[in-house]
Structures are given as structure tokens and as C-alpha cells.
N, C-alpha and C. Protein backbone atom coordinates (compact mmCIF):
# COMPACT_ATOMS: atom_id res chain seq x y z
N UNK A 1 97.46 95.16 76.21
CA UNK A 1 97.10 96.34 76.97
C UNK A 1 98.22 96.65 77.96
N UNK A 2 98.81 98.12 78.22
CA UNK A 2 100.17 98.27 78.97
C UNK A 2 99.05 98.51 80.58
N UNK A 3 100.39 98.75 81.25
CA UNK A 3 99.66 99.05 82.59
C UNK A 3 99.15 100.18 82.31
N UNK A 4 98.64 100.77 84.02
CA UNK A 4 97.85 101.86 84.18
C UNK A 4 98.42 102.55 85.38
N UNK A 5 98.28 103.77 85.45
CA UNK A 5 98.39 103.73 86.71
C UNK A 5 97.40 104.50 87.55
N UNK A 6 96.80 104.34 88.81
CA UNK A 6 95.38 104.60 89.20
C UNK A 6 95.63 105.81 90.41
N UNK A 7 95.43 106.60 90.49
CA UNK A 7 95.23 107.40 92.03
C UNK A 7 94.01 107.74 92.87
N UNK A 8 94.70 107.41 93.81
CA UNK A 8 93.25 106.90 95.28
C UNK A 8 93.36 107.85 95.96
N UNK A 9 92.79 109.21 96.28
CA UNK A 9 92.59 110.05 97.33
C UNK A 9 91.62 109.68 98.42
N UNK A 10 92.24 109.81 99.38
CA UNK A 10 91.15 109.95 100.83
C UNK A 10 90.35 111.58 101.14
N UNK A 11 89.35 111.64 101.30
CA UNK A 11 89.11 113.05 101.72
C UNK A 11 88.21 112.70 102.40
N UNK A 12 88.52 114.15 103.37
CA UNK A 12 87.02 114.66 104.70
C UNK A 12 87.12 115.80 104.73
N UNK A 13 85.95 116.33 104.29
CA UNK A 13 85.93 118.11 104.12
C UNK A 13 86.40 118.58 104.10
N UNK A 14 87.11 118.42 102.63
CA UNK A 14 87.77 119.72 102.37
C UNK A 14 88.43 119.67 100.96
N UNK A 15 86.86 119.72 100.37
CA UNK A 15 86.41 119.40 99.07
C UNK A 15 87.34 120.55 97.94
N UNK A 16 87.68 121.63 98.14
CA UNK A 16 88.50 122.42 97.39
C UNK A 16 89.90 122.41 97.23
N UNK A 17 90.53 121.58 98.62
CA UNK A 17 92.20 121.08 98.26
C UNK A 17 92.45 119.56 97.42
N UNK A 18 91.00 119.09 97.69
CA UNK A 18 90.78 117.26 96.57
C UNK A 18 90.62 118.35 95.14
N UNK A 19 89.94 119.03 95.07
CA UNK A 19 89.74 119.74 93.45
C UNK A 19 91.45 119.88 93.01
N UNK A 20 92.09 121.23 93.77
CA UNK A 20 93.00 121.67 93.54
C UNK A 20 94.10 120.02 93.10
N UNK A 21 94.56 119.12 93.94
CA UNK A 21 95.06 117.91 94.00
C UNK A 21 94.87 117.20 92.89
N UNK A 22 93.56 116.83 92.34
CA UNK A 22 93.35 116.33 91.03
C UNK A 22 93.47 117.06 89.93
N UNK A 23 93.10 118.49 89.80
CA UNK A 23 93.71 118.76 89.14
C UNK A 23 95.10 118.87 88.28
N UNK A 24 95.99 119.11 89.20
CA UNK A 24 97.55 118.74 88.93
C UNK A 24 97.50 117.23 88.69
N UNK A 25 97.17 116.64 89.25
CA UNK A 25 97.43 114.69 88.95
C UNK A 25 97.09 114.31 87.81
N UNK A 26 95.96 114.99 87.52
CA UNK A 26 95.05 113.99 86.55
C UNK A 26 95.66 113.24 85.08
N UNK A 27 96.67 114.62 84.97
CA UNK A 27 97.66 114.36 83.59
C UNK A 27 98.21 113.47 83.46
N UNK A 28 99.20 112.60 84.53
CA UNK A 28 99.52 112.10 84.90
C UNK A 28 99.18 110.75 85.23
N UNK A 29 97.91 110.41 85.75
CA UNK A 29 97.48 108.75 85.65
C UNK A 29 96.00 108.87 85.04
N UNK A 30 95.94 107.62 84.60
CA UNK A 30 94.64 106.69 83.80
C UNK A 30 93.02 106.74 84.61
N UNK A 31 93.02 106.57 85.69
CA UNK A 31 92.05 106.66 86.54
C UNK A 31 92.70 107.09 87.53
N UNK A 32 91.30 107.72 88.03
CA UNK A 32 90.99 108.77 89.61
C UNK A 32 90.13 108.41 90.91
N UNK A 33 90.23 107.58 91.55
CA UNK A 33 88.53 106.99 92.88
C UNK A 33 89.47 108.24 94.02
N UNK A 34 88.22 109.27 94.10
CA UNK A 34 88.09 109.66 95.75
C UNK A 34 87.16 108.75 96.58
N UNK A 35 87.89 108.29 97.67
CA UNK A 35 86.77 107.94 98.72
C UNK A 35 86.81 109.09 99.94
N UNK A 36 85.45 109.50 99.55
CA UNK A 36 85.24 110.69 100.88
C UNK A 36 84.16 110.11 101.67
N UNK A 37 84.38 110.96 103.14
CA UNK A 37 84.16 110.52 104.48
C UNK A 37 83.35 111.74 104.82
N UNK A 38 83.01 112.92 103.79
CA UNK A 38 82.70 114.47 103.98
C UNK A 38 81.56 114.14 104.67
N UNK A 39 81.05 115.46 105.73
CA UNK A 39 79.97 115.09 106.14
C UNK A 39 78.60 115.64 105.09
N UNK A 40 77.52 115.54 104.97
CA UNK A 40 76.69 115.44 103.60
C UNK A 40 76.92 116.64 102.89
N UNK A 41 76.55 118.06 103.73
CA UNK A 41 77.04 119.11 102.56
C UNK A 41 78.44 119.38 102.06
N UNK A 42 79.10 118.95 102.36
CA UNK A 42 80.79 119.31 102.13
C UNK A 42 80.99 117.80 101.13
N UNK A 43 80.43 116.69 101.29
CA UNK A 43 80.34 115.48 100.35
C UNK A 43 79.73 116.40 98.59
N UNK A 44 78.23 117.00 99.27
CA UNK A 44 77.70 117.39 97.55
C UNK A 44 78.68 118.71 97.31
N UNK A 45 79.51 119.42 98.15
CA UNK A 45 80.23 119.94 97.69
C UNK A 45 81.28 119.69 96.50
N UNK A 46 81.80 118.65 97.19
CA UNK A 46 83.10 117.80 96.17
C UNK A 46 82.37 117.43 95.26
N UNK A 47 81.21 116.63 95.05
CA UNK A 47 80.57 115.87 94.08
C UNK A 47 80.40 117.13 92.92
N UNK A 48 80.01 118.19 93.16
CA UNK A 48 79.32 119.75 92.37
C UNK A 48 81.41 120.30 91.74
N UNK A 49 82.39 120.29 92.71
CA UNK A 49 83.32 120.87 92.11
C UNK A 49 84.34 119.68 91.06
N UNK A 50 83.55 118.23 90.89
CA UNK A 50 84.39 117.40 90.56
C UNK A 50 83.83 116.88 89.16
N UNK A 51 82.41 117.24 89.10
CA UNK A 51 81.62 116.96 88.00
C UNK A 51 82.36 117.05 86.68
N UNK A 52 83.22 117.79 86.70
CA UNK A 52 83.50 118.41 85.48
C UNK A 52 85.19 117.52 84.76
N UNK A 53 85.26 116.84 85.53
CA UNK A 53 86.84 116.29 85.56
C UNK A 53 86.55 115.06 84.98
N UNK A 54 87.20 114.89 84.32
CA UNK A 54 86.86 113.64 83.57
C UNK A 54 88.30 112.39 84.42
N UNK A 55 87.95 110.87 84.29
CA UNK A 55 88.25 109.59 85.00
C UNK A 55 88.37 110.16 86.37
N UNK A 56 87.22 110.72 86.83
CA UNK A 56 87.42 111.05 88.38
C UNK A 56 85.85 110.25 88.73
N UNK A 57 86.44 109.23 89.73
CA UNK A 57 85.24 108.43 90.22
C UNK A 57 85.39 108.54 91.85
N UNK A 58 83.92 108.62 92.19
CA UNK A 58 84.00 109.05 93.79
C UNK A 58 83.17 107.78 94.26
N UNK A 59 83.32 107.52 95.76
CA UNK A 59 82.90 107.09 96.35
C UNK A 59 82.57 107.53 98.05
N UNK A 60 81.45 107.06 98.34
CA UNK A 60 81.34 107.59 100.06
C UNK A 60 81.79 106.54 100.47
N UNK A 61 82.47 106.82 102.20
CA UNK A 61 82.88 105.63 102.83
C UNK A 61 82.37 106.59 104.41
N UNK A 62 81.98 106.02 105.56
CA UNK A 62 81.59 106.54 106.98
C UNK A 62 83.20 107.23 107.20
N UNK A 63 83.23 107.98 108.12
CA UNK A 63 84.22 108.49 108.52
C UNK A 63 85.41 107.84 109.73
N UNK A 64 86.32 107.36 109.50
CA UNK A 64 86.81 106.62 110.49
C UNK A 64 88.00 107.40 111.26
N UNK A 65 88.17 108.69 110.34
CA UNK A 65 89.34 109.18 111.30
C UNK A 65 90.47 109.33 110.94
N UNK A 66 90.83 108.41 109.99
CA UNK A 66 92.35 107.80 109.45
C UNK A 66 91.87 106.65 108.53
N UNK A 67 92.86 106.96 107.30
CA UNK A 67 92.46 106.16 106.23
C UNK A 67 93.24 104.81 105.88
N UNK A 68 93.38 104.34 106.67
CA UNK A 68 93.86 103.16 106.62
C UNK A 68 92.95 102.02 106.61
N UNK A 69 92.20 101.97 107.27
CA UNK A 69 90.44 101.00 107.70
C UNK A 69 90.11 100.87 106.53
N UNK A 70 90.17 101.94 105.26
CA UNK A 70 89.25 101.87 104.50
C UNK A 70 90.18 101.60 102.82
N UNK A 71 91.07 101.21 102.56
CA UNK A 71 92.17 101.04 102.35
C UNK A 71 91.62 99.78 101.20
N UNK A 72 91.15 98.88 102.04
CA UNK A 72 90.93 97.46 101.04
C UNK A 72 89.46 97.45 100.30
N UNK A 73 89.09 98.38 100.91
CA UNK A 73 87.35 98.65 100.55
C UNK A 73 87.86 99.62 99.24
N UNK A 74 88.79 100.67 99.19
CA UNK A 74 89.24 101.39 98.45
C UNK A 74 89.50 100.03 96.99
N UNK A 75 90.72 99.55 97.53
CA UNK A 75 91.10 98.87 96.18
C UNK A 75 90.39 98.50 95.51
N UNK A 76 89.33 97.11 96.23
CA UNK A 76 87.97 96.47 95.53
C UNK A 76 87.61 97.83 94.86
N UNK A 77 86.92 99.02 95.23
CA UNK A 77 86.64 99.94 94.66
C UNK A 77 87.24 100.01 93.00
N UNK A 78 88.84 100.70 92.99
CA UNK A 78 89.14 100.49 91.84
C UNK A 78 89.59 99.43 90.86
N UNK A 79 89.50 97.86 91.68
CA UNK A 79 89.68 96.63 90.59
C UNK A 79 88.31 96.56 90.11
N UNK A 80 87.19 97.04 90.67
CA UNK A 80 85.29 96.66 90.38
C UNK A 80 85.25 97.17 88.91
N UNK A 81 85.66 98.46 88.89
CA UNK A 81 85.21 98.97 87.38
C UNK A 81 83.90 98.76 86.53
């Protein structure tokens, strides 16, 4: 099996520039994890404009501000599979 290569977006409301973003990427790598921080309607926002994208996996994480905190919670995220 060759490598992969995976892309990790951070988002907080502002669920239509993560659409636009994956879109262009997606071609490009094997798997997709957003971890968003959106607050609940702007979260089912992204969830409703992302449905449709295929190896795009989301996750919620609390909002910390800056995405660094959430960084190792991210990875576990995409080694879990």
C-alpha cells in the first residue's frame, strides 16, 4: 500500500470558504477531517454544504480560539479511521 496524503482543516464559522477550500483540494489528497469549532447553526451549516463531497470527514471540537490546542486531538482523529 503507497502513502497517502491526508488534509486537516480547522474551521469556525465560516462554513462556505471550508466548502470553497475543499473543493479545490480534494483532487489532490486521499482523505479530508474538518474539525469545526462553528457555533451550532453555522456547524449544521457546513455539515448540509459538505454532505455531498465525498472522503470529507468532520468532526466537532469546543472552540478555543486558535488551532493549535486541538492539533493532537485532530491527528488521533485521522490515524482512528
Amino acid at each position: 500500500m503507497g502513502a497517502s496524503l491526508e488534509l486537516l482543516v480547522f474551521s469556525c464559522n465560516n462554513p462556505s470558504a471550508v466548502r470553497e477550500l475543499l473543493e479545490a483540494s480534494r483532487k489532490h489528497v486521499d482523505n479530508i477531517l474538518v474539525v469545526d469549532s462553528s457555533d451550532p447553526p453555522r456547524h449544521r451549516e457546513l455539515l448540509g454544504l459538505l454532505k455531498d463531497l465525498p472522503l470529507v470527514r468532520t468532526t466537532r471540537a469546543i472552540p478555543l480560539g486558535f488551532p493549535e490546542p486541538l492539533q493532537s486531538f485532530a491527528h488521533a482523529q485521522l490515524t482512528a479511521k
